[in-house]
PDB file of N, CA and C in Angstrom:
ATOM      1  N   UNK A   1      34.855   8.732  25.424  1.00  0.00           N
ATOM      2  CA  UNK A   1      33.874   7.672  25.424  1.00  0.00           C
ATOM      3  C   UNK A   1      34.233   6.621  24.368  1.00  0.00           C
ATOM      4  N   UNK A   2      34.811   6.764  23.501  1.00  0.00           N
ATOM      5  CA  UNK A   2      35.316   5.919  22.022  1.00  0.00           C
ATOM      6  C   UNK A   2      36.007   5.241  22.622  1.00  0.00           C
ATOM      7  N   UNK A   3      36.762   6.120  23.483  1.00  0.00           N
ATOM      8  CA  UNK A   3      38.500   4.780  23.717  1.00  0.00           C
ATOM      9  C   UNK A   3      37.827   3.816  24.806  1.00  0.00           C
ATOM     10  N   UNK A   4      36.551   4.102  25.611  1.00  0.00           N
ATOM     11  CA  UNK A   4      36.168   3.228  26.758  1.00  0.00           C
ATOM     12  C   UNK A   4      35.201   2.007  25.773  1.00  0.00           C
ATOM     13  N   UNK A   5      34.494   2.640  24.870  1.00  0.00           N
ATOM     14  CA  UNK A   5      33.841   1.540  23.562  1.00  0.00           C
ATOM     15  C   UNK A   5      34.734   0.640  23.163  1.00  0.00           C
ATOM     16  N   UNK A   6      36.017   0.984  22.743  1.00  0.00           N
ATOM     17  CA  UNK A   6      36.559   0.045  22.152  1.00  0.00           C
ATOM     18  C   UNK A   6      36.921  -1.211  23.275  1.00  0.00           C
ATOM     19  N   UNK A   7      37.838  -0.296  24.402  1.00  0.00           N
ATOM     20  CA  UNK A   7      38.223  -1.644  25.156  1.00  0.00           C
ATOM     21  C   UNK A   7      37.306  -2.235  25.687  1.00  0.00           C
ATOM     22  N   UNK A   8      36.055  -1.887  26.058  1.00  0.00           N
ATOM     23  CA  UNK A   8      34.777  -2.727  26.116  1.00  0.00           C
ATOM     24  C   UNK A   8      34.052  -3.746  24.933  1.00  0.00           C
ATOM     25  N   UNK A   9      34.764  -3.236  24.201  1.00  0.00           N
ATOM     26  CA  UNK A   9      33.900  -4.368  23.348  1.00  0.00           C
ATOM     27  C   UNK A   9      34.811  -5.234  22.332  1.00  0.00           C
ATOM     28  N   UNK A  10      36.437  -5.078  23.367  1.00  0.00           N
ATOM     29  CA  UNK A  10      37.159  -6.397  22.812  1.00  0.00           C
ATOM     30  C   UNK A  10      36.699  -7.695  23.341  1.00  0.00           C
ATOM     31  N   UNK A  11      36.898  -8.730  21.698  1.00  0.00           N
ATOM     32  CA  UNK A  11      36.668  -9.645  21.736  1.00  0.00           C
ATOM     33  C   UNK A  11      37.109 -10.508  22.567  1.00  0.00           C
ATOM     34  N   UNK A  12      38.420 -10.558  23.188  1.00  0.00           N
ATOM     35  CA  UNK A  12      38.831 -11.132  24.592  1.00  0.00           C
ATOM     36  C   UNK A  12      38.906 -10.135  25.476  1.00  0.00           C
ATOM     37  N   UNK A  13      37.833 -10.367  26.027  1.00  0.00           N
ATOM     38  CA  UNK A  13      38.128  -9.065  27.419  1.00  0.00           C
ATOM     39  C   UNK A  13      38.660  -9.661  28.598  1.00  0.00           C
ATOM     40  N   UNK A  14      39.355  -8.755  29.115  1.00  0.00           N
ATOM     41  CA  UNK A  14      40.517  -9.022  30.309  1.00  0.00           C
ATOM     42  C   UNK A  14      39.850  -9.958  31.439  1.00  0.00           C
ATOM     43  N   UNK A  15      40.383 -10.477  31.985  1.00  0.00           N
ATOM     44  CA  UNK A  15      39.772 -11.201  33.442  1.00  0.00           C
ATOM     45  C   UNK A  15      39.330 -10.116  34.468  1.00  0.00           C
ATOM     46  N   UNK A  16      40.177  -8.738  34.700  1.00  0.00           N
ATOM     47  CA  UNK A  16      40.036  -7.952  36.152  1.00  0.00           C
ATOM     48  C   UNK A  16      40.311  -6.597  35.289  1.00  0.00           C
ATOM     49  N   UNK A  17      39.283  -6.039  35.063  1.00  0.00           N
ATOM     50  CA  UNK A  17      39.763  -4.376  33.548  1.00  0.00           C
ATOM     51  C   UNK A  17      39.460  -3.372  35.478  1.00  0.00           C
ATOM     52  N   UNK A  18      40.602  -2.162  35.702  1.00  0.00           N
ATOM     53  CA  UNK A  18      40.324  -1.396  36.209  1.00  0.00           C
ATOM     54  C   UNK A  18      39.937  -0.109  35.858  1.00  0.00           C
ATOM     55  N   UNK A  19      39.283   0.913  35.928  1.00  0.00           N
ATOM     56  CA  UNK A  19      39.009   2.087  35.474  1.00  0.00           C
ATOM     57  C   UNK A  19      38.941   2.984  36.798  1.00  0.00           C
ATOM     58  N   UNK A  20      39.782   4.161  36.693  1.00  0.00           N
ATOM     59  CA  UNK A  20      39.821   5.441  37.567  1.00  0.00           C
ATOM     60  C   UNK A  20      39.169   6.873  37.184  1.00  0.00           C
ATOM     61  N   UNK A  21      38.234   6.992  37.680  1.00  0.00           N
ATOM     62  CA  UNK A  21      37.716   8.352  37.445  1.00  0.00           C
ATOM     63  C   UNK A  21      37.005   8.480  36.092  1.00  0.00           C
ATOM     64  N   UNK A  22      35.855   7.193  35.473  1.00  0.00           N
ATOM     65  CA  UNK A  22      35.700   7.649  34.150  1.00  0.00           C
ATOM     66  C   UNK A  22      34.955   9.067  33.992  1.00  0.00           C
ATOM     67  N   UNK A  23      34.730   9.141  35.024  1.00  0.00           N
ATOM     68  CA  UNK A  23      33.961  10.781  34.525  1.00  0.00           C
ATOM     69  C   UNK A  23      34.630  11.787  34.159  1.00  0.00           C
ATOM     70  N   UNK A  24      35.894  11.703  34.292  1.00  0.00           N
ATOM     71  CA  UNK A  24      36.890  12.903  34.078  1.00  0.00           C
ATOM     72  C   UNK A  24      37.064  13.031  32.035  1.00  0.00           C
ATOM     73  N   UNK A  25      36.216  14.206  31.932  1.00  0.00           N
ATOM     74  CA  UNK A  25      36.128  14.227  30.406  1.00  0.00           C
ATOM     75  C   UNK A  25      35.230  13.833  29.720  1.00  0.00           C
ATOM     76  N   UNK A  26      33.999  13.629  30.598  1.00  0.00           N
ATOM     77  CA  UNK A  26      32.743  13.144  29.978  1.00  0.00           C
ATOM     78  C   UNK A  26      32.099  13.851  30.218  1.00  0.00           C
ATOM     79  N   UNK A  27      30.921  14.011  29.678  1.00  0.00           N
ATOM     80  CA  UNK A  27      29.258  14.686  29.686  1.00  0.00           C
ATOM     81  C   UNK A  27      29.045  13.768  30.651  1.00  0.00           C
ATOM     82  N   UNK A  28      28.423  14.545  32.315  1.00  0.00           N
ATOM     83  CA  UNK A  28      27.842  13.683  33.178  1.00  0.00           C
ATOM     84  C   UNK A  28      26.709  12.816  32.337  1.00  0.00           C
ATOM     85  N   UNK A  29      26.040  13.386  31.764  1.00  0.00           N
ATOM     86  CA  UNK A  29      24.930  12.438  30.978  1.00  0.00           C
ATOM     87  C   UNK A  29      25.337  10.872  30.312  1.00  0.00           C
ATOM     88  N   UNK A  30      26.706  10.942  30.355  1.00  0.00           N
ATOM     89  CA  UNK A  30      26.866  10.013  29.161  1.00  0.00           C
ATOM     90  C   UNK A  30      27.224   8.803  30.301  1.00  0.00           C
ATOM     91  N   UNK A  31      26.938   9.119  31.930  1.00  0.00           N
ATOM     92  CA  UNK A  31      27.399   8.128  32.631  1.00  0.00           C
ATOM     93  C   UNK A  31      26.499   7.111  32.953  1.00  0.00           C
ATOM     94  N   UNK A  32      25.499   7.034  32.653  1.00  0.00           N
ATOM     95  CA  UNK A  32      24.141   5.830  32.687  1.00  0.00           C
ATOM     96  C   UNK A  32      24.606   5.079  31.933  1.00  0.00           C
ATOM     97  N   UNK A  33      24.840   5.401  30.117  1.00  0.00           N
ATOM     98  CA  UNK A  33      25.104   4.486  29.220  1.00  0.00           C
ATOM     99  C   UNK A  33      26.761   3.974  29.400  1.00  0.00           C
ATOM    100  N   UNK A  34      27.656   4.068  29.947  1.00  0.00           N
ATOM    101  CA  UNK A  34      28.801   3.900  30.693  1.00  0.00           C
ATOM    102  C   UNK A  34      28.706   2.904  31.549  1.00  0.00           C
ATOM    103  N   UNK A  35      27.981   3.460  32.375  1.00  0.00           N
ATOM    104  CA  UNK A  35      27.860   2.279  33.538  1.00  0.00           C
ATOM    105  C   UNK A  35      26.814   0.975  32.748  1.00  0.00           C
ATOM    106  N   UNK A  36      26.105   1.236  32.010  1.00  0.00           N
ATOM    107  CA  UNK A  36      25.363  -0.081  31.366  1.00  0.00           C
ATOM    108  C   UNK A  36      26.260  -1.181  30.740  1.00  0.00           C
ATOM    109  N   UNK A  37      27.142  -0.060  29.742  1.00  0.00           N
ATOM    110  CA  UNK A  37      28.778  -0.794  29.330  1.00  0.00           C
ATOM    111  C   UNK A  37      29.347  -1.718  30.036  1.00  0.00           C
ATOM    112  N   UNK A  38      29.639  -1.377  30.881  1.00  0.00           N
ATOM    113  CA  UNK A  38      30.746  -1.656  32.476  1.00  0.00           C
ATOM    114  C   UNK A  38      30.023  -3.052  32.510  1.00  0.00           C
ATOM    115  N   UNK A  39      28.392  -2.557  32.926  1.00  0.00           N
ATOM    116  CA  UNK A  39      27.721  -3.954  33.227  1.00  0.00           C
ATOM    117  C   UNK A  39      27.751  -5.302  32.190  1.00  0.00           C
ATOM    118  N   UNK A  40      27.867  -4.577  31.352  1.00  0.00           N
ATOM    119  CA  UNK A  40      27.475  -5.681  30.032  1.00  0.00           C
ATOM    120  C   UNK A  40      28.709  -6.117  29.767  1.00  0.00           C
ATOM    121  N   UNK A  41      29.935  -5.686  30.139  1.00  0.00           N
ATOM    122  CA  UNK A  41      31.611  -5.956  29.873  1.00  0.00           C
ATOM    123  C   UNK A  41      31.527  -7.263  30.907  1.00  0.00           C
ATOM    124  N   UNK A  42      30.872  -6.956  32.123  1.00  0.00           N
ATOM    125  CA  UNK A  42      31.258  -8.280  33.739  1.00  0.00           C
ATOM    126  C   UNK A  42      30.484  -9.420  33.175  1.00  0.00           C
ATOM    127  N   UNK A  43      28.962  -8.905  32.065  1.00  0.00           N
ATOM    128  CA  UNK A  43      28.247 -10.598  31.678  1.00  0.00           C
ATOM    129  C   UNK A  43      28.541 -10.784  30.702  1.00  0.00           C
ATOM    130  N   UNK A  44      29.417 -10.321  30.093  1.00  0.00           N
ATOM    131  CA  UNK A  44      30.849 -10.798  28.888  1.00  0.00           C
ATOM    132  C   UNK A  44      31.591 -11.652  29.577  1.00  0.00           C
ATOM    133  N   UNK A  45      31.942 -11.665  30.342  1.00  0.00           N
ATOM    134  CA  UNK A  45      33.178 -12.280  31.174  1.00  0.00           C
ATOM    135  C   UNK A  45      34.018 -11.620  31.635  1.00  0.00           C
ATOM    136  N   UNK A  46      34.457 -10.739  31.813  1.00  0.00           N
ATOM    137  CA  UNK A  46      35.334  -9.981  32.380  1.00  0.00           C
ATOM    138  C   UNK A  46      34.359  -9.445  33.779  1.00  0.00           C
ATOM    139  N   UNK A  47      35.364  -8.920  34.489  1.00  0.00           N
ATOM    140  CA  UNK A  47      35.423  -8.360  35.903  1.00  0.00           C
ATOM    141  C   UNK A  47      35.656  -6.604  35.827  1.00  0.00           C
ATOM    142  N   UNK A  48      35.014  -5.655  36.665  1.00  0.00           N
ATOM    143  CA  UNK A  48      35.130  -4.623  36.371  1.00  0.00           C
ATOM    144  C   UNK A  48      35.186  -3.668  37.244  1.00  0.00           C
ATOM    145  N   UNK A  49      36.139  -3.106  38.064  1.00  0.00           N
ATOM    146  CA  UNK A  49      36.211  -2.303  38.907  1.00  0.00           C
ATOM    147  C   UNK A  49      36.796  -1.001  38.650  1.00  0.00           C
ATOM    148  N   UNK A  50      35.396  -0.040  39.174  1.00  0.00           N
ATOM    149  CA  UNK A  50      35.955   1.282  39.074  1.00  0.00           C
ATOM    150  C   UNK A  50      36.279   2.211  39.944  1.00  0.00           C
ATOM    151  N   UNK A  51      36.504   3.031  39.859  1.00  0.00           N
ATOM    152  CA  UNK A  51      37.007   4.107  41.356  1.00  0.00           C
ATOM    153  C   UNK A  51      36.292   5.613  40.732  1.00  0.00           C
ATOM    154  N   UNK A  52      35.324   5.986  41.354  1.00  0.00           N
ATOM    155  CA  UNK A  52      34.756   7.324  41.037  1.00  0.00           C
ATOM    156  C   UNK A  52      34.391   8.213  41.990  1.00  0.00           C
ATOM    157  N   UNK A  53      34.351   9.811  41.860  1.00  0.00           N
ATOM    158  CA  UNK A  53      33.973  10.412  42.431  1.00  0.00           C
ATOM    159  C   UNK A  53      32.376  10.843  41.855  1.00  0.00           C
ATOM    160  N   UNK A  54      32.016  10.398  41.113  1.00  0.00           N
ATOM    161  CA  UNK A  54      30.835  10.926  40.446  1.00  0.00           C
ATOM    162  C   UNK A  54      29.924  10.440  41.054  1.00  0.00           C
ATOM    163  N   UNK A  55      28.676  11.399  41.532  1.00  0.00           N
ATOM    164  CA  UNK A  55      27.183  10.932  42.068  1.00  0.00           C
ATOM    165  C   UNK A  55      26.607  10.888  40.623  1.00  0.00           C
ATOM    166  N   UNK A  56      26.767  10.730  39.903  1.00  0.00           N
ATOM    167  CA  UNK A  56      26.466  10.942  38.493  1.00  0.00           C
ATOM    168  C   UNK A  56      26.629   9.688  38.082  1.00  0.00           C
ATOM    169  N   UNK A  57      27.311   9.156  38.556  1.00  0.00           N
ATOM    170  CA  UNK A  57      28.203   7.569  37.851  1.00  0.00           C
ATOM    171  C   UNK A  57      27.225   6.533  38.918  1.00  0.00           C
ATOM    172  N   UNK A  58      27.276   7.027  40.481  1.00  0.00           N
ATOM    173  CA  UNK A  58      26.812   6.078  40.949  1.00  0.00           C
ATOM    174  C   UNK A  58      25.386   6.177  41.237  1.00  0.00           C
ATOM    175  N   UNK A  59      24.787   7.220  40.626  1.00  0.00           N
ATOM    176  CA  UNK A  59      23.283   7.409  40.259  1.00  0.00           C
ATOM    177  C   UNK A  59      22.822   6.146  39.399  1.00  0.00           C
ATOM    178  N   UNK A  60      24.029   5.712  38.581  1.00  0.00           N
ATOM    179  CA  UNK A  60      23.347   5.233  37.214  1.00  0.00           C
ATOM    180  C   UNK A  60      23.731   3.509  37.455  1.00  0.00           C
ATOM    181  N   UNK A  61      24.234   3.225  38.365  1.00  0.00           N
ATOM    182  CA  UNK A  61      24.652   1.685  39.076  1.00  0.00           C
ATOM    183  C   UNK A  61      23.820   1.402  39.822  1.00  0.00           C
ATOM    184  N   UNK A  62      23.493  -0.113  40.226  1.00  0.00           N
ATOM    185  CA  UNK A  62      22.618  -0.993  40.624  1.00  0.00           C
ATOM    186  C   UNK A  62      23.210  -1.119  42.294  1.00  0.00           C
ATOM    187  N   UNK A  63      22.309  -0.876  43.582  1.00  0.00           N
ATOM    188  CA  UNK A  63      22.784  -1.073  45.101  1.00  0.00           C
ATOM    189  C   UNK A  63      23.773  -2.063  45.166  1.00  0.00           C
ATOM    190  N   UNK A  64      23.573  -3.321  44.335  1.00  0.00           N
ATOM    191  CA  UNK A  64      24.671  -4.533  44.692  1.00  0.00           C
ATOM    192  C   UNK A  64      26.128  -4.216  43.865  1.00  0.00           C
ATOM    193  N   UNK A  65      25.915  -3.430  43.138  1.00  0.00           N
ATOM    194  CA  UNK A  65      27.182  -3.282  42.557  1.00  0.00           C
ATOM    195  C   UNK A  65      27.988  -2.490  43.061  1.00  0.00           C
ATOM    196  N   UNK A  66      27.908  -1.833  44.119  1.00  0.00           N
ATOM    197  CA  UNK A  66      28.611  -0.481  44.804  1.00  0.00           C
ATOM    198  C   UNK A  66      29.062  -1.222  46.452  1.00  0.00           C
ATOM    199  N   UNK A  67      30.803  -0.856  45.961  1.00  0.00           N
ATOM    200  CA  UNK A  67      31.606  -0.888  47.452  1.00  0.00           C
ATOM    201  C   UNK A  67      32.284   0.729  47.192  1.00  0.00           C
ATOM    202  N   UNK A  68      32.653   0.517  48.861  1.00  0.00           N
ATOM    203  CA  UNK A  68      33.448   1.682  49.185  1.00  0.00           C
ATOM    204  C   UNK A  68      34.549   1.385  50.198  1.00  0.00           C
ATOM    205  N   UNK A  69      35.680   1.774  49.942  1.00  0.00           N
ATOM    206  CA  UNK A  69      36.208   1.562  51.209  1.00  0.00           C
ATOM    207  C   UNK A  69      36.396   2.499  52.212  1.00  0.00           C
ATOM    208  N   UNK A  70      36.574   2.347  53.068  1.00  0.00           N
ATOM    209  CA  UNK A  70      37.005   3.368  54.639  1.00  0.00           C
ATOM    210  C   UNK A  70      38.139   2.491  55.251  1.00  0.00           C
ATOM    211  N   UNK A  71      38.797   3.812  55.883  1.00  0.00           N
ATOM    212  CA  UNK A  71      40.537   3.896  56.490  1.00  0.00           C
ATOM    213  C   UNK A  71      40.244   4.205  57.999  1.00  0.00           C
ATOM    214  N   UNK A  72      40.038   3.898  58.676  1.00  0.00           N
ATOM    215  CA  UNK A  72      40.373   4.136  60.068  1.00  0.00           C
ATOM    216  C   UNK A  72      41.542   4.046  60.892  1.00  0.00           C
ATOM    217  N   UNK A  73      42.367   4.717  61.744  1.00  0.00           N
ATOM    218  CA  UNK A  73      43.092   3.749  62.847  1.00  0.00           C
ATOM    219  C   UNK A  73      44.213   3.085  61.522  1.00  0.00           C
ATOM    220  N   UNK A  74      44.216   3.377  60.063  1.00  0.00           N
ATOM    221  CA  UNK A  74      45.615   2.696  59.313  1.00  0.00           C
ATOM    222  C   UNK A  74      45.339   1.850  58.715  1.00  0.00           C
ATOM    223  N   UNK A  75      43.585   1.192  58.887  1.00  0.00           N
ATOM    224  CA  UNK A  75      43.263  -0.002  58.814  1.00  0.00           C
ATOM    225  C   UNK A  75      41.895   0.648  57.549  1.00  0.00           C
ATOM    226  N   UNK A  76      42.200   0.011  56.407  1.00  0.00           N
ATOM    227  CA  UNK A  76      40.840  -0.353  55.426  1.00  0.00           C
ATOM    228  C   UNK A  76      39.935  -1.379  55.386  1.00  0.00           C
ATOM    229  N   UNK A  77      38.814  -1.335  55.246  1.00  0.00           N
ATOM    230  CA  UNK A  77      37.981  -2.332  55.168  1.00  0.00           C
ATOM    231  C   UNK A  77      36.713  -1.585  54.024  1.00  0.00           C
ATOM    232  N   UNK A  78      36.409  -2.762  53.477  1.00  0.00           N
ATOM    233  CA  UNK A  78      35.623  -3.154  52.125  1.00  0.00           C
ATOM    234  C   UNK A  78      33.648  -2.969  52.808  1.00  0.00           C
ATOM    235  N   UNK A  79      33.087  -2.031  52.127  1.00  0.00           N
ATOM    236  CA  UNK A  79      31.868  -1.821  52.685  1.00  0.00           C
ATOM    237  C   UNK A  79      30.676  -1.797  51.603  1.00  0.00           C
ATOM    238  N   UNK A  80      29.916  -2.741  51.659  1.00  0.00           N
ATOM    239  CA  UNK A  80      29.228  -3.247  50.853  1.00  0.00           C
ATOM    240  C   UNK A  80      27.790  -2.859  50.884  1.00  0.00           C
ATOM    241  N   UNK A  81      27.469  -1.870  49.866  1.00  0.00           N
ATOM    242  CA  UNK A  81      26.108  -0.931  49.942  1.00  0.00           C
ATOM    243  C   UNK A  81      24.544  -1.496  49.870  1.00  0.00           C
ATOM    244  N   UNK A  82      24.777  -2.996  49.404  1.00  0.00           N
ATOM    245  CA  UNK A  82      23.785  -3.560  50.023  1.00  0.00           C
ATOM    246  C   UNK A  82      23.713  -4.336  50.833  1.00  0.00           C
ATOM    247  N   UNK A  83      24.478  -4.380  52.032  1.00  0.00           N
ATOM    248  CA  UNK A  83      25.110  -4.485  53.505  1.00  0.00           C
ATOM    249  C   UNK A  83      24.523  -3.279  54.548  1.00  0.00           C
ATOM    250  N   UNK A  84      23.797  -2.330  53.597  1.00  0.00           N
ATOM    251  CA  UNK A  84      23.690  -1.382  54.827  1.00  0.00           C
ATOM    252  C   UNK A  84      22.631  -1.246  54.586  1.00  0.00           C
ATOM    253  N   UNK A  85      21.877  -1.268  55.496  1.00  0.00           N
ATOM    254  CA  UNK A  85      20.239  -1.387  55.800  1.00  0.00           C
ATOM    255  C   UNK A  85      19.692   0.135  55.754  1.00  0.00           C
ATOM    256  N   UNK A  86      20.294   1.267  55.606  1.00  0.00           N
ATOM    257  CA  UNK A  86      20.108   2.131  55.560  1.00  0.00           C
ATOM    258  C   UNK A  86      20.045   2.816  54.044  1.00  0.00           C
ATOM    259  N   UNK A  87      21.185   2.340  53.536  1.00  0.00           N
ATOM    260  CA  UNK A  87      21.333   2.480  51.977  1.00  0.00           C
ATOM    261  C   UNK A  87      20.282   1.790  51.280  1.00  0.00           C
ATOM    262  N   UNK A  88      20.040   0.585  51.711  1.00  0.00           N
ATOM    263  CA  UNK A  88      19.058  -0.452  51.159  1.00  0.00           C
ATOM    264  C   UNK A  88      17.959   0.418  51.283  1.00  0.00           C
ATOM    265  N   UNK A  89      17.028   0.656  52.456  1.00  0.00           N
ATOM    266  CA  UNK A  89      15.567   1.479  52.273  1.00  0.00           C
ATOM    267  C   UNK A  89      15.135   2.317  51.504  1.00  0.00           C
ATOM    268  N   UNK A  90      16.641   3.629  51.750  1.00  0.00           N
ATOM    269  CA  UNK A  90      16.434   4.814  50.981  1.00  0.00           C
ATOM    270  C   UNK A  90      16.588   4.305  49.236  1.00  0.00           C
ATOM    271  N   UNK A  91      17.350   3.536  48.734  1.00  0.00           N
ATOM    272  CA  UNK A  91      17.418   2.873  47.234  1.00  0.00           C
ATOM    273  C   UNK A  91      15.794   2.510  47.309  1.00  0.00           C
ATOM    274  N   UNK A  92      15.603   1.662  47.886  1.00  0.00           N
ATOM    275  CA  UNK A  92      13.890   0.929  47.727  1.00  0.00           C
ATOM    276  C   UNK A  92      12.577   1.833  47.444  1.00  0.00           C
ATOM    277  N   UNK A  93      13.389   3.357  48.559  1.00  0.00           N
ATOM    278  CA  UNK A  93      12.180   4.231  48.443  1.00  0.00           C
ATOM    279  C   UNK A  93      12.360   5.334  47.165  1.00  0.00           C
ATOM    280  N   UNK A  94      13.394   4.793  46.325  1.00  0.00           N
ATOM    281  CA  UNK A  94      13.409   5.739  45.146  1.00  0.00           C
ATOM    282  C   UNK A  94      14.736   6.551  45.535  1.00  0.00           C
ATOM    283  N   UNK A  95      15.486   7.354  46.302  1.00  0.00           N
ATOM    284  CA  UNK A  95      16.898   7.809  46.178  1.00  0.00           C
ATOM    285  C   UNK A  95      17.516   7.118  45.701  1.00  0.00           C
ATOM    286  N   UNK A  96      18.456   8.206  45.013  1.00  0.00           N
ATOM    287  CA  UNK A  96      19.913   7.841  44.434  1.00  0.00           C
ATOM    288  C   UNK A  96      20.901   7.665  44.649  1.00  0.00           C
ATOM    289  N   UNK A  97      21.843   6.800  44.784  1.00  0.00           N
ATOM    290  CA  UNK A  97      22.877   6.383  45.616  1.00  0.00           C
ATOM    291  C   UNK A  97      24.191   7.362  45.739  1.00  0.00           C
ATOM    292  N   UNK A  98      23.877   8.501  44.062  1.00  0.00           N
ATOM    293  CA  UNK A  98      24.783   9.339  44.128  1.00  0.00           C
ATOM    294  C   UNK A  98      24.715  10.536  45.078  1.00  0.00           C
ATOM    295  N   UNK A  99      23.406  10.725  45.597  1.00  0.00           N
ATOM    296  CA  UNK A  99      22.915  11.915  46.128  1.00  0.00           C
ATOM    297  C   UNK A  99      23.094  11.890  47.667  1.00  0.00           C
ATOM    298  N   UNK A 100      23.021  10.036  47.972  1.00  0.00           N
ATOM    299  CA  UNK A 100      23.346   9.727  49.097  1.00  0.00           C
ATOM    300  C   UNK A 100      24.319   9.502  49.638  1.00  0.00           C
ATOM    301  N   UNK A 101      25.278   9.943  48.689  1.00  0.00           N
ATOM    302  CA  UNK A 101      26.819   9.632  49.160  1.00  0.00           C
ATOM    303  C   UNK A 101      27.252  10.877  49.369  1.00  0.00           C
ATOM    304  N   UNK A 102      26.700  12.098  48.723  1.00  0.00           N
ATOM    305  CA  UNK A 102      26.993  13.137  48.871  1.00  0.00           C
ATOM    306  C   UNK A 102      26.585  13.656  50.140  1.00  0.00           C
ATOM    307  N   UNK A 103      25.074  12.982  50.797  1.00  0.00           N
ATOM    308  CA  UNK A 103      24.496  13.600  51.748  1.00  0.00           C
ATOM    309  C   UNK A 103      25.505  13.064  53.041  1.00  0.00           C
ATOM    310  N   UNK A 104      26.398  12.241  52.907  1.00  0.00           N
ATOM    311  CA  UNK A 104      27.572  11.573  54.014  1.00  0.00           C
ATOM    312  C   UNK A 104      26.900   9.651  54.384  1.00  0.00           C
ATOM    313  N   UNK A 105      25.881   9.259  53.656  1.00  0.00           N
ATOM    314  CA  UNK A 105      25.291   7.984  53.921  1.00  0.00           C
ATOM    315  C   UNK A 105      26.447   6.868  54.040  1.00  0.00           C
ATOM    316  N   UNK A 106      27.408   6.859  52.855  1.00  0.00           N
ATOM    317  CA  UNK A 106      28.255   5.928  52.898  1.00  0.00           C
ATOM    318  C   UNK A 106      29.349   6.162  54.058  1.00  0.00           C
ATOM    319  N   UNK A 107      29.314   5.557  55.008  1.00  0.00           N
ATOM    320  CA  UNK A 107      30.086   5.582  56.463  1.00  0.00           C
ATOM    321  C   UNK A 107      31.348   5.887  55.731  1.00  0.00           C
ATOM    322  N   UNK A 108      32.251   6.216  56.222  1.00  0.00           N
ATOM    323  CA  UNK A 108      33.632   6.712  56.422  1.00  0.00           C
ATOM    324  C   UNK A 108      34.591   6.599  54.710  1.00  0.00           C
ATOM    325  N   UNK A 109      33.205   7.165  53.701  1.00  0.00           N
ATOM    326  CA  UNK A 109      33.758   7.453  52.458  1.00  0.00           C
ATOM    327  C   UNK A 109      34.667   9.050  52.589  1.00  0.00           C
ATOM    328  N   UNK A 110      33.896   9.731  53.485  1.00  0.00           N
ATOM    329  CA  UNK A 110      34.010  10.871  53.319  1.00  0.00           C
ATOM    330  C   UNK A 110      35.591  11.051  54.186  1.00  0.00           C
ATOM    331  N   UNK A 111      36.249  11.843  53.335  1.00  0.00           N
ATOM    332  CA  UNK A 111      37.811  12.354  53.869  1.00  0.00           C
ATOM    333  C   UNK A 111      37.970  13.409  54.855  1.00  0.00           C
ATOM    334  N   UNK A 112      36.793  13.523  55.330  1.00  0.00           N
ATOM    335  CA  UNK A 112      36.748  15.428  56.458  1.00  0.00           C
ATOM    336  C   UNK A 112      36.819  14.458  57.733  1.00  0.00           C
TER     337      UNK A 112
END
């Protein structure tokens, strides 16, 4: 969590910062205040894309901030979670986006 503090809170932060898997080595708990980071790094100026497997991570992120992609047929395309009218309700009615990704909600995240 130190080494993700620091590069978050350089004074020139990058134009496009990527991050893979921050959960790997963290206290799921510590992923709310993580993802608040992340947020507060993009209204710094910087740009911030991450790649996670954590319902933990995307429990603690905002509906507009969450893509996913899906592979079909060879072909990827970019799927935008408040694009889906389905994701949208269940967020509105109080679920968690992490719980709903687990339950298979996000179309063709899942690798089976």
């Amino acid at each position: 969590m130190f080494a993700y503090m620091v590069l978050l809170h350089d004074p020139k932060p990058h134009p496009l910062l990527c991050i893979e898997e921050p959960e790997n080595q963290l206290y799921p708990r510590l992923m709310e205040e993580l993802a608040e980071e992340f947020r507060g790094y993009a209204a710094w100026g910087g740009q911030v894309m991450v790649s996670t497997h954590s319902p933990d991570l995307l429990n603690a992120v905002k509906l507009e901030e969450v893509f996913w992609l899906a592979k079909r047929n060879g072909v990827s395309t970019i799927h935008r979670a408040s694009g889906n009218e389905q994701l949208v309700r269940y967020v509105k009615d109080g679920e968690k986006m992490g719980y709903l990704w687990k339950e298979g909600f996000f179309d063709g995240a899942d690798p089976s």
